[in-house]
Protein backbone atom coordinates (compact mmCIF):
# COMPACT_ATOMS: atom_id res chain seq x y z
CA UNK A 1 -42.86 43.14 -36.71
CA UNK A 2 -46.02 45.11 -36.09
CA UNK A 3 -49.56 43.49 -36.49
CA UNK A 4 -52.83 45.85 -35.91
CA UNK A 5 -54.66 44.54 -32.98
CA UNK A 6 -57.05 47.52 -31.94
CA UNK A 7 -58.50 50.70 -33.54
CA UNK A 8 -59.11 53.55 -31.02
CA UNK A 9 -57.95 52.33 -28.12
CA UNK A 10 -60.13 53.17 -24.77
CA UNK A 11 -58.34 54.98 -22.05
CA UNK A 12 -55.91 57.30 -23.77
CA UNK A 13 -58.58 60.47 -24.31
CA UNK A 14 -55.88 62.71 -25.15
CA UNK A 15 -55.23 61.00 -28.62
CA UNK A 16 -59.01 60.37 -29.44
CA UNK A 17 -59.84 59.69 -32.91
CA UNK A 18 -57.08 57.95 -34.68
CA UNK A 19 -55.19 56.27 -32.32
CA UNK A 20 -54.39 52.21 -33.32
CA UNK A 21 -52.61 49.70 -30.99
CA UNK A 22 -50.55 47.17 -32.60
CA UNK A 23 -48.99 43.52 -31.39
CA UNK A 24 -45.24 43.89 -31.81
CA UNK A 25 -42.80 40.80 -31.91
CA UNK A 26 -39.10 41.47 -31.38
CA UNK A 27 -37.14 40.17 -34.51
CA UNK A 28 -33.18 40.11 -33.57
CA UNK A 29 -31.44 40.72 -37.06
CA UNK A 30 -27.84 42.07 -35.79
CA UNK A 31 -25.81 42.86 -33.09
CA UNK A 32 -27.58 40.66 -30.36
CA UNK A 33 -25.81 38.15 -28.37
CA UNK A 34 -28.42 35.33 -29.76
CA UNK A 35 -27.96 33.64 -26.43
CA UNK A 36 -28.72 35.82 -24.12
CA UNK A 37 -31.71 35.25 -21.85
CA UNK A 38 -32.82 39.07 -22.14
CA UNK A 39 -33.14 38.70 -26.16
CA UNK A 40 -34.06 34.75 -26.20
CA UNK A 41 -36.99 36.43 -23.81
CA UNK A 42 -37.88 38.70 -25.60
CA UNK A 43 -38.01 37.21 -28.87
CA UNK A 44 -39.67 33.94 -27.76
CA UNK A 45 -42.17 35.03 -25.26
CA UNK A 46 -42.45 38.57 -24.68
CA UNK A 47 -45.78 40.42 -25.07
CA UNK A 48 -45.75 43.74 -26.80
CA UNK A 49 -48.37 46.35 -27.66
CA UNK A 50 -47.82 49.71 -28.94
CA UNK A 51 -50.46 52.38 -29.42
CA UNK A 52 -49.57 54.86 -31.82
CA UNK A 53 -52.06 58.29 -32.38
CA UNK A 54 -52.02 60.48 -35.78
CA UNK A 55 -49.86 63.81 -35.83
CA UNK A 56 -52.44 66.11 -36.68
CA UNK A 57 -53.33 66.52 -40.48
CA UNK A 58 -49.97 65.17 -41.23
CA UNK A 59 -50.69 61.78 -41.71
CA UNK A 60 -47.01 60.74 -39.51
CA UNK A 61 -48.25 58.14 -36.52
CA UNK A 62 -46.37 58.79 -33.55
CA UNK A 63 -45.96 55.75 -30.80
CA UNK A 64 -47.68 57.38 -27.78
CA UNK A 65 -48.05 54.08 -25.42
CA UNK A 66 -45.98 51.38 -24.93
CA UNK A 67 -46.16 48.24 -22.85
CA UNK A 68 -43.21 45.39 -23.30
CA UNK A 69 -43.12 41.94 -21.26
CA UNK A 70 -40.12 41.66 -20.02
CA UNK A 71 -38.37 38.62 -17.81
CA UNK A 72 -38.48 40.40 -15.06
CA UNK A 73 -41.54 42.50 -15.05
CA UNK A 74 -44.06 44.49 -17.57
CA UNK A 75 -42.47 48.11 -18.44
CA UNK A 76 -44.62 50.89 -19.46
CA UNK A 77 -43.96 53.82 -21.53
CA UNK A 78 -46.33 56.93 -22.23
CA UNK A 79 -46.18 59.76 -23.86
CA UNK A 80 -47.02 63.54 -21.85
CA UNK A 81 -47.44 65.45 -24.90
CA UNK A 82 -47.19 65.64 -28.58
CA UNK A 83 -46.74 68.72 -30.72
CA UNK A 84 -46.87 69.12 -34.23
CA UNK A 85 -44.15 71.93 -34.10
């Protein structure tokens, strides 16, 4: 479940103009062990944001940065490059 929490984020210059960062709350729906720790974590307390950043003139949004709460630590993702082609 995505909810918009920021329109052009600061501190990601290489996807200026565009880019949105949204909460994001994990929602088990199949093929989780519903009592594992891991998922109970991350479905009951885990904070999520995602920053996504337009594609161009194609109007696709493409998840560029990525930071998920985790039980044991916050893990970050980020994107190097993008490309249209």
């Amino acid at each position: 479940v995505l909810t918009p929490s920021q329109a052009n984020p600061q501190g990601l210059p290489a996807f200026a103009g565009g880019a949105v960062t949204c909460r994001a709350k994990f929602v088990p729906v199949a093929g989780y062990a519903s009592k594992n720790s891991s998922v109970t974590y991350l479905r009951d307390k885990s904070r999520m944001n995602i920053t996504f950043a337009p594609l161009g003139q194609t109007g696709v949004y493409a998840p560029v940065y990525a930071t998920v709460g985790t039980k044991y630590g916050t893990v970050t993702i980020s994107t190097r490059r993008i490309s249209t082609h």
